[in-house]
Protein backbone atom coordinates (compact mmCIF):
# COMPACT_ATOMS: atom_id res chain seq x y z
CA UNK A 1 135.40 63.62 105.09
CA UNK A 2 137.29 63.19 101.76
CA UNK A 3 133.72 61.55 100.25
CA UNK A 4 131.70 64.38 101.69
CA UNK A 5 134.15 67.13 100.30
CA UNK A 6 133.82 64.54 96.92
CA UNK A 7 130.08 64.82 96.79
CA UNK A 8 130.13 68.48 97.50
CA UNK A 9 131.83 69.48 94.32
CA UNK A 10 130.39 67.00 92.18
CA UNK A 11 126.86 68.93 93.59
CA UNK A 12 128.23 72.12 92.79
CA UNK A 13 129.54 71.16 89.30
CA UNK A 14 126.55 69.52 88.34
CA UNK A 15 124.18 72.51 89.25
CA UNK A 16 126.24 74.82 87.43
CA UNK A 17 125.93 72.77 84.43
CA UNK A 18 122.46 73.04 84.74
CA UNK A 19 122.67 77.01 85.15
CA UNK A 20 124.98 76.98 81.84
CA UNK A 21 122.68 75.01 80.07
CA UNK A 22 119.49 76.80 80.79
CA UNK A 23 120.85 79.99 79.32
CA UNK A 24 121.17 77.82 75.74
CA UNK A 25 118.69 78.39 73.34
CA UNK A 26 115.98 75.93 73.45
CA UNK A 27 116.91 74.35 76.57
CA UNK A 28 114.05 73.60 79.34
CA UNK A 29 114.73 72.25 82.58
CA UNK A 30 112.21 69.86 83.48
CA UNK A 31 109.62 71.13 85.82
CA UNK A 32 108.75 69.12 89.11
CA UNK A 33 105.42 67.39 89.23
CA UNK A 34 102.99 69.43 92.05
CA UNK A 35 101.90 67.38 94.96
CA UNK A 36 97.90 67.29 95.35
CA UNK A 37 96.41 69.96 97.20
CA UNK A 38 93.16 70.02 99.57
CA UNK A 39 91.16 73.24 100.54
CA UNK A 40 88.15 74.02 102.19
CA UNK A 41 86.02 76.38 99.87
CA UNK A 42 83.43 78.85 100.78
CA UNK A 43 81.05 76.29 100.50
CA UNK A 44 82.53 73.70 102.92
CA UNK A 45 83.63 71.51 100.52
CA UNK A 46 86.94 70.19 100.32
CA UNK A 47 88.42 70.40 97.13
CA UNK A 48 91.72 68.53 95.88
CA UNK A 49 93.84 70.30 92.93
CA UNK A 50 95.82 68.00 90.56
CA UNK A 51 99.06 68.34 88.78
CA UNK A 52 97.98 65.34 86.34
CA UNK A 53 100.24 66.18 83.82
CA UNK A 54 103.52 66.33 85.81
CA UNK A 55 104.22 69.89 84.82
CA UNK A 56 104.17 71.92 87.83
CA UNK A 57 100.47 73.84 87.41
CA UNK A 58 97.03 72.80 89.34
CA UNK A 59 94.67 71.94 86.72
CA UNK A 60 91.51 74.52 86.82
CA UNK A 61 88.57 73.18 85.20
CA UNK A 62 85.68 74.26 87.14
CA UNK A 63 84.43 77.11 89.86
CA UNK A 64 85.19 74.85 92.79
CA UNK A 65 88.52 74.41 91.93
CA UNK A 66 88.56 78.06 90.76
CA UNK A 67 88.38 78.98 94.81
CA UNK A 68 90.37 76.37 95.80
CA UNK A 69 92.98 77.74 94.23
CA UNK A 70 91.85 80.69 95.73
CA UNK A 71 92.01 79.84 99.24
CA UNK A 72 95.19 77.87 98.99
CA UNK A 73 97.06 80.71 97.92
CA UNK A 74 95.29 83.10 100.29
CA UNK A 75 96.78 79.87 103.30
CA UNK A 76 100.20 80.89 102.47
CA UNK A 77 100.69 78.84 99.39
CA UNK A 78 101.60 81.69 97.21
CA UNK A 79 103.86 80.39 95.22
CA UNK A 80 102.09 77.67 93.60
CA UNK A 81 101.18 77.88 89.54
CA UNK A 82 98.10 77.02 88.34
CA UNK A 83 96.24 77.21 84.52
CA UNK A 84 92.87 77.37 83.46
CA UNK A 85 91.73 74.27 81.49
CA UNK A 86 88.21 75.53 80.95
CA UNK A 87 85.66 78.65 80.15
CA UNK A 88 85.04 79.02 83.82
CA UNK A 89 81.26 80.79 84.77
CA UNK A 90 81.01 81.94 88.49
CA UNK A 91 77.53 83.61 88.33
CA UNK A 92 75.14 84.03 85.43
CA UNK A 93 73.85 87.59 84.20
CA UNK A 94 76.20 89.63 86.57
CA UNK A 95 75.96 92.47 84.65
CA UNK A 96 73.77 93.59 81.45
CA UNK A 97 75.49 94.57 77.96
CA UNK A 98 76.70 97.81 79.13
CA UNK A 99 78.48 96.72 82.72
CA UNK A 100 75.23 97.46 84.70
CA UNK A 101 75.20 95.39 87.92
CA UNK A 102 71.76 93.40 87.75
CA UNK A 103 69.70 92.55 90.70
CA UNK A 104 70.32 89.19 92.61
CA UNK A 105 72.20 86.70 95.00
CA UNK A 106 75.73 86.07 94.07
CA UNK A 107 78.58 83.93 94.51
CA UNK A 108 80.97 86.34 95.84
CA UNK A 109 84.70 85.61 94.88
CA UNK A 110 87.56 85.94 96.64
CA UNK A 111 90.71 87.48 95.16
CA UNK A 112 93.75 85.48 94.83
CA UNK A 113 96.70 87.11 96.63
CA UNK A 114 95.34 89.61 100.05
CA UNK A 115 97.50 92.34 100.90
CA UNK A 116 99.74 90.98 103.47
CA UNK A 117 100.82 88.03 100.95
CA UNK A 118 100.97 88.35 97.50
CA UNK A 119 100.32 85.76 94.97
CA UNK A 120 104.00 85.06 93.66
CA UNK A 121 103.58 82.30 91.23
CA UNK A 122 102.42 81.77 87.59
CA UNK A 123 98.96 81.23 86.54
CA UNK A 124 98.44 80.86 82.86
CA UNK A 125 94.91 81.37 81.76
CA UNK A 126 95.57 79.30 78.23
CA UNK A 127 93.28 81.95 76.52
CA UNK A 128 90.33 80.91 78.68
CA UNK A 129 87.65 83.49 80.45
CA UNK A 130 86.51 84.07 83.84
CA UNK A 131 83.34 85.36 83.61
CA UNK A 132 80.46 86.32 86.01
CA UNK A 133 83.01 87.38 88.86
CA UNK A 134 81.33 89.47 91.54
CA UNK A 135 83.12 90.94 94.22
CA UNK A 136 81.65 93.72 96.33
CA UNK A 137 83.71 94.62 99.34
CA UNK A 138 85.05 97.98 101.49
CA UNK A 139 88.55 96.67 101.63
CA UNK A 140 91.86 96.53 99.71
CA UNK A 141 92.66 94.46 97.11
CA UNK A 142 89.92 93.72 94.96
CA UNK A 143 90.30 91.89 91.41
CA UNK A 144 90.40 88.28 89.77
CA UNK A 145 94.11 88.48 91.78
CA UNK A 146 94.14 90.91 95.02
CA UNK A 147 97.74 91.34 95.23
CA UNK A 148 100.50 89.91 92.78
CA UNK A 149 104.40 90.23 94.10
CA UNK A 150 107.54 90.86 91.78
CA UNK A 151 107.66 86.97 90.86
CA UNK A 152 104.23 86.52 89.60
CA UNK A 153 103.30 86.26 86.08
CA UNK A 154 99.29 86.37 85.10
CA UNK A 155 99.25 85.24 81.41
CA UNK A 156 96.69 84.29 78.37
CA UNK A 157 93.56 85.18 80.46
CA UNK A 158 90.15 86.98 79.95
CA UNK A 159 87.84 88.45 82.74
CA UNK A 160 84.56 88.75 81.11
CA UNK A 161 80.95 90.27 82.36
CA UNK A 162 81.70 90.61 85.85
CA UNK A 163 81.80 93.42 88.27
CA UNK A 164 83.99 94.68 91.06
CA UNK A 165 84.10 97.30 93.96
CA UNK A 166 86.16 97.79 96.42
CA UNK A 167 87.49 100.92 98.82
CA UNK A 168 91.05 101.11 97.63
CA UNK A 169 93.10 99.33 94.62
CA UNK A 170 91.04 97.56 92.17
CA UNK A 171 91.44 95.97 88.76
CA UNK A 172 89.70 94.10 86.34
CA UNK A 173 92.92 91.21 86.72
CA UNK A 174 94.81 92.38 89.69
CA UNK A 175 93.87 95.26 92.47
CA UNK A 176 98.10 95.60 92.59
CA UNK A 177 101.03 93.69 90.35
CA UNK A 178 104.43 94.18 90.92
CA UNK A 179 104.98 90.97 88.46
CA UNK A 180 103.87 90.38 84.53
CA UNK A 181 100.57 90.68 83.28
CA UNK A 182 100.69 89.51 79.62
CA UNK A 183 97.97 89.09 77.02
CA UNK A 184 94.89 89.59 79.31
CA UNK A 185 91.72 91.24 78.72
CA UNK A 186 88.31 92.93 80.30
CA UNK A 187 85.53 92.74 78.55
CA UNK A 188 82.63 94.64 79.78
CA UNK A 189 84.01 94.68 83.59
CA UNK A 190 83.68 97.50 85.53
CA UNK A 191 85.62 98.73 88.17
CA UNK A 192 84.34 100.90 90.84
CA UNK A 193 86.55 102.08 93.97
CA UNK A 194 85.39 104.60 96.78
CA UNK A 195 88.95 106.12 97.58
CA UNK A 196 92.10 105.37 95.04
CA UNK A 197 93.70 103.11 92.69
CA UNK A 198 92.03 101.81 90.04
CA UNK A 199 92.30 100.71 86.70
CA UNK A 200 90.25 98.27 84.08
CA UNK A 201 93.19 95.91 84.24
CA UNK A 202 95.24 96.61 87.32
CA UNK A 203 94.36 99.07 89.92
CA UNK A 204 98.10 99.62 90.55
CA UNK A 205 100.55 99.21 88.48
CA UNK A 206 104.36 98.52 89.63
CA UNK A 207 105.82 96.22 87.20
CA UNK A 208 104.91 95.02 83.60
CA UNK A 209 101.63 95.01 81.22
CA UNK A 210 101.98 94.21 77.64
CA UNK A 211 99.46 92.94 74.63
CA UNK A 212 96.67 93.75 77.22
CA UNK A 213 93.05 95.54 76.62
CA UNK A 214 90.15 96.50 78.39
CA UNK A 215 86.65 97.97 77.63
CA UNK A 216 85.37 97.79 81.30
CA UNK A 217 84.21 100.79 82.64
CA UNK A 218 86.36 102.68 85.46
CA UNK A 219 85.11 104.67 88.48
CA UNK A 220 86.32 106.15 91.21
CA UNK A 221 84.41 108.37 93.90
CA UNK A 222 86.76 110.44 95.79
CA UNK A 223 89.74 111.03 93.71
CA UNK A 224 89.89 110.30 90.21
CA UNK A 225 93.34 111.35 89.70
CA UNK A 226 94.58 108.27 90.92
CA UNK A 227 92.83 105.88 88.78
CA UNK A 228 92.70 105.24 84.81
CA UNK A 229 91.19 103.36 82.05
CA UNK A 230 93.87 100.77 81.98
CA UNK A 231 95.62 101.20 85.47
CA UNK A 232 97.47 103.52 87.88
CA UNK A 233 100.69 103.80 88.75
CA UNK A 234 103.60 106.03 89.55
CA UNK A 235 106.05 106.88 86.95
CA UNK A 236 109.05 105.03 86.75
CA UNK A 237 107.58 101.84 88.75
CA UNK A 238 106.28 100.25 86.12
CA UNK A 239 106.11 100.06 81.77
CA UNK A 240 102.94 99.13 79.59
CA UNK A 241 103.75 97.95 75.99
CA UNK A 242 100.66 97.28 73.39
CA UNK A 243 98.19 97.84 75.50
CA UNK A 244 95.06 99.96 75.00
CA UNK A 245 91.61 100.78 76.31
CA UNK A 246 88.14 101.23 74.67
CA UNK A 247 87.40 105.30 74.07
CA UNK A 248 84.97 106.24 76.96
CA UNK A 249 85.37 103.82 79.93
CA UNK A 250 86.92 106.16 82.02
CA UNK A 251 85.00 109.88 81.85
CA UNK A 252 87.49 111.87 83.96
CA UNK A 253 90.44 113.48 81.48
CA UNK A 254 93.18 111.23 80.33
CA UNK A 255 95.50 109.93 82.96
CA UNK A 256 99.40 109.90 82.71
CA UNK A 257 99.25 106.28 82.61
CA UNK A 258 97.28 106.03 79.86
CA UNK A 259 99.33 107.90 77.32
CA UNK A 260 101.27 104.66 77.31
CA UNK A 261 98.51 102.73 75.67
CA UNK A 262 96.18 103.28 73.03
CA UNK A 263 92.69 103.97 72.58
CA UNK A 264 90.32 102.15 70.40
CA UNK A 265 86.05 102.57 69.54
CA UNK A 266 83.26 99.73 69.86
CA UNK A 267 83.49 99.57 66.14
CA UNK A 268 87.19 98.82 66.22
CA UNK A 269 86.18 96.53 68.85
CA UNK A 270 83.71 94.23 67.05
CA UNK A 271 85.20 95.03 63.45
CA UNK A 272 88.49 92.97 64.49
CA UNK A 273 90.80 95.58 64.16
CA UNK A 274 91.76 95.46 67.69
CA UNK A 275 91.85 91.84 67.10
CA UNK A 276 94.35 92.42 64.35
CA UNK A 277 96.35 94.83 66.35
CA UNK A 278 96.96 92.75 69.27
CA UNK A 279 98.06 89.77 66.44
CA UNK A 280 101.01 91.12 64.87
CA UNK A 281 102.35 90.90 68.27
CA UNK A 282 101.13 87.98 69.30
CA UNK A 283 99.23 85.52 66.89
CA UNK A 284 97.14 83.70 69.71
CA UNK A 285 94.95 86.61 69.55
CA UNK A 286 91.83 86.82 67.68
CA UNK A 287 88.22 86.83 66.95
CA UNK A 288 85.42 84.89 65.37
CA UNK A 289 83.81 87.36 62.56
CA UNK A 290 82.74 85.65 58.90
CA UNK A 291 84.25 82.04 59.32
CA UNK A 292 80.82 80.43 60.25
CA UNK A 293 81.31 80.32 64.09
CA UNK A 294 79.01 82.51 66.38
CA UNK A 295 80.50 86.00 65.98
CA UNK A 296 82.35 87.05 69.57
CA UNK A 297 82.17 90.86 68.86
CA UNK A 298 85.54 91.26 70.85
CA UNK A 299 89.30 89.59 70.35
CA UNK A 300 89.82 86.05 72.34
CA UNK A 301 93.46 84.26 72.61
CA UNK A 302 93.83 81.38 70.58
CA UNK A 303 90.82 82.30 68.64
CA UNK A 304 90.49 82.48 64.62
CA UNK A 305 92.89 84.92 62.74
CA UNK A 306 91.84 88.08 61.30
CA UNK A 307 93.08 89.31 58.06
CA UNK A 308 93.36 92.78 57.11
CA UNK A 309 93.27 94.15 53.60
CA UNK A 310 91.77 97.27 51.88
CA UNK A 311 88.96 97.86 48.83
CA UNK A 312 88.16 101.00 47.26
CA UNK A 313 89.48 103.71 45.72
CA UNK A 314 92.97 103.43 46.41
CA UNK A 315 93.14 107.15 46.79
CA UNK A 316 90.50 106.60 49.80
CA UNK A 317 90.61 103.16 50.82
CA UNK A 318 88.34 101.64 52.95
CA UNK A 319 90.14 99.11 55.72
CA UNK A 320 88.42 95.99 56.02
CA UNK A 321 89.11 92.96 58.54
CA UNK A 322 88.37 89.27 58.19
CA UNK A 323 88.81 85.62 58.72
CA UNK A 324 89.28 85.47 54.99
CA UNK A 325 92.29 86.13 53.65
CA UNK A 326 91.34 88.36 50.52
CA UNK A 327 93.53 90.14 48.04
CA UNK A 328 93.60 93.96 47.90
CA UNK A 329 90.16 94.63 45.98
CA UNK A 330 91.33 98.40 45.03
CA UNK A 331 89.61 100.67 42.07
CA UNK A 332 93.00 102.33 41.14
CA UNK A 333 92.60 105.99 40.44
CA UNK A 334 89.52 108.45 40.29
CA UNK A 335 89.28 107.54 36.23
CA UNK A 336 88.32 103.47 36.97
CA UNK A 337 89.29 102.74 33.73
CA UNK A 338 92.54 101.66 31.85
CA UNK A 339 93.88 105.30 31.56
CA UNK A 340 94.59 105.00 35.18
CA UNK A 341 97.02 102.21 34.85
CA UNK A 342 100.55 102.51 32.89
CA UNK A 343 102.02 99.29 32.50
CA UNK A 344 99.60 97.57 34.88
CA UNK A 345 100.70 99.70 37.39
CA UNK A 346 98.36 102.64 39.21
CA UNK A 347 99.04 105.72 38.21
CA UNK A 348 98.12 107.34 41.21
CA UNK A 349 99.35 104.74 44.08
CA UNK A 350 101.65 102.17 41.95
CA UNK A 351 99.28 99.31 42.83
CA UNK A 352 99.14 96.32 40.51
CA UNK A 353 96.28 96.22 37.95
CA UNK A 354 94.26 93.17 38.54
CA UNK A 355 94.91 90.37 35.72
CA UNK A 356 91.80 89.67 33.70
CA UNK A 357 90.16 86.38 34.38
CA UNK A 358 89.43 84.80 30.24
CA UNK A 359 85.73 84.02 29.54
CA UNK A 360 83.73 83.29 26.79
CA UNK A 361 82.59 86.77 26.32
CA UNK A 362 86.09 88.27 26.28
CA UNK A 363 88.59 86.04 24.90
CA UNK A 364 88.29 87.27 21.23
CA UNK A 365 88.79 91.07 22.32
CA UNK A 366 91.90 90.14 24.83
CA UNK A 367 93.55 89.09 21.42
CA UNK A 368 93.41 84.75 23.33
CA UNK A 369 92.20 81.95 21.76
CA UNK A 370 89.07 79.94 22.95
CA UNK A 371 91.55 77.61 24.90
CA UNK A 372 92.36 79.98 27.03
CA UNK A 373 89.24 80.06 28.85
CA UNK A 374 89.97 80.42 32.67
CA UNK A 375 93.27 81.64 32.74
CA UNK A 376 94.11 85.03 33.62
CA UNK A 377 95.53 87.26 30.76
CA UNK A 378 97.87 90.09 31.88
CA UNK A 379 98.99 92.55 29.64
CA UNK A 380 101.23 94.92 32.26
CA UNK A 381 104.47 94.13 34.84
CA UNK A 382 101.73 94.85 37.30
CA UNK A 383 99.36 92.56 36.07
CA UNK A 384 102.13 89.68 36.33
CA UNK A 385 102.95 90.80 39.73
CA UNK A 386 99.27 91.15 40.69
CA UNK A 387 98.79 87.72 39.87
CA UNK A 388 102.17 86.04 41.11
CA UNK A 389 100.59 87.26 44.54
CA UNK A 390 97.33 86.20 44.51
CA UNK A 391 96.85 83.50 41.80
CA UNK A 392 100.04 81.67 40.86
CA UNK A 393 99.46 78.38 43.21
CA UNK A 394 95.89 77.84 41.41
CA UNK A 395 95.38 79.10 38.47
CA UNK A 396 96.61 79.77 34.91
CA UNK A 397 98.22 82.60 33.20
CA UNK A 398 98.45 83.94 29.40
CA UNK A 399 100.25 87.28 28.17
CA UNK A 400 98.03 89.86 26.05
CA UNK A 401 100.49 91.89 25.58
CA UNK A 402 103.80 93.42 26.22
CA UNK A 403 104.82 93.74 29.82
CA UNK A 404 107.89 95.61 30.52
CA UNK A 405 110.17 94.96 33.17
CA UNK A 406 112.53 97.82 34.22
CA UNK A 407 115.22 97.77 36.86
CA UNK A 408 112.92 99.88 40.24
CA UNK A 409 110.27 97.04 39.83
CA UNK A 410 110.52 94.47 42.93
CA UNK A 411 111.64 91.50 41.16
């Protein structure tokens, strides 16, 4: 008895420890390995999911094991995790470039999570796409996930060309959440429902959305007041942080719902300024634009970064986005000359005057000597700070004349 009682506490001590130490920064208790996992698919295959790196998700890295996944959860194990480890295709040329279903036999998925038992685990997407979904039913629960509970988390994933109906609560991720959705995306999804609940990420909303967008287009046939371009949901249930939704996709007027996200064009789409956006908060996000990959013409996760910066007149500059990372290329003031600069700083917007690069055409008149010759001469404050941020590491720098450093400069 005294041994059991012995055991007992030393039990109870050590899983405190482990709840005291879990709540330290950078502390990770080690996730359990999964045990392998056999389902029946709609095919009649069976299909085993692996765990083969011992760290508690089902490795996803093909359509078959896509619906086994499926079906396991939707055979009561709901809780299990599971990440993508691939682009995954389910059907090809679902819909055309505008979210028009096309004509043909389909692969019809099934939604992870039905209504009577929600998917409660964690499935991390790893910035991979779903794409070619098709799921046309008069039901409930219609989506990439049917139903998600309070404990699931849906993270890092993209739902790409596909299309959905269904009679009641749809979404381009999840016909309901209750859990996290973080850092997903529809592209050119749409969502159709005949009764209520719909939304081009979640079709209802009861528990968290952030760093999400969607340009799939929404409909609903019976009453549009309880659906929305990014979800629906009823106030107080649930929050959406940095999330928005591409101007037109839903026609009806602007839903509650989405007054908590923002709304963006197809040129901010495929310019990368939605991209950029959805960066600062998050630097997985991106998008392929002038770095000599295909261009994507939408943002990805854990695609290349986009750089913002601004050229013109800086009175009216023009915002431009990039893989590059490019100084400010401004022409200060409306004169375009020297007179608009005081000590190499814009009159008009206190911008630094660019430093001038030395060549053999201008050397004499800069007051340099021949030597000089691919250095930058700066004659302003500005011109020294213009160049401290955007040549120092690379190139050279001579004075051509007085620069004048007063206490209100950033020094």
């Amino acid at each position: 008895m005294r041994k059991t009682r012995l055991w007992n506490r030393l039990l109870s001590l050590a899983l405190c420890l482990c709840m005291v130490l879990s709540m330290l920064p950078g502390f990770q208790v080690l996730a359990l390995a999964a045990e392998p996992l056999t389902a029946t698919i709609d095919s009649g295959a069976s299909v085993t999911l692996n765990d083969t790196d011992g760290d508690g998700f089902y490795e996803i890295g093909n359509v078959d094991e896509l619906f086994a996944f499926s079906a396991l959860v939707n055979a009561g194990n709901n809780t299990i995790n599971g990440k993508l480890t691939a682009d995954i295709v389910i059907n090809e040329n679902v819909v055309d470039a505008n979210g028009r279903l096309q004509g043909g036999s389909f692969r019809e998925w099934v939604p992870i999570g039905r209504e009577n038992l929600a998917y409660e685990g964690i499935f991390d997407g790893q910035g991979y796409t779903v794409s070619g979904l098709y799921f046309d039913e008069h039901g409930a629960y219609g989506g990439f996930f049917g139903n998600a509970g309070d404990s699931s988390q849906i993270l890092n994933l993209g739902v790409v060309n596909s299309y959905i109906y269904i009679y009641r609560l749809g979404g381009g991720i999840c016909g309901a959440s209750s859990g996290l959705v973080k850092n997903c995306f529809n592209y050119n999804t749409p969502v159709k429902i005949g009764y209520i609940y719909a939304g081009g990420l979640v079709g209802h909303l009861m528990g968290r959305m952030e760093n999400c967008y969607t340009s799939g287009k929404v409909t609903s046939n019976v009453n549009p007041h309880f659906a929305g371009a990014v979800c629906y949901y009823q106030h107080g249930e649930a929050s959406i942080s940095n999330c928005y939704y591409m101007s037109g996709t839903y026609s009806t007027a602007i839903q509650e719902q989405d007054r908590f996200a923002e709304v963006f064009s197809q040129e901010d789409l495929a310019s990368g300024k939605l991209a950029y956006k959805l960066q600062q908060l998050d630097g997985n996000w991106g998008q392929n634009m002038d770095n000599g990959n295909t261009p994507t013409g939408y943002p990805l996760l854990n695609s290349t970064a986009v750089y913002h910066y601004q050229q013109g007149i800086c009175t009216a500059p023009t915002d431009v986005y990039t893989n590059t990372q490019t100084p400010h290329q401004y022409i200060h003031d409306t004169q375009q000359g020297d007179e608009a600069y005081t000590n190499g700083y814009c009159n008009v917007c206190r911008g630094y005057q660019a430093a001038t690069l030395v060549t053999e055409s201008n050397y004499a008149s800069l007051g340099v000597t021949e030597a000089h010759i691919g250095y930058y001469a700066a004659s302003g404050a500005g011109q020294l700070m213009w160049f401290a941020e955007n040549h120092a590491d690379v190139s050279k720098l001579v004075l051509s004349g007085d620069c004048t450093i007063t206490s209100d400069m950033p020094w």
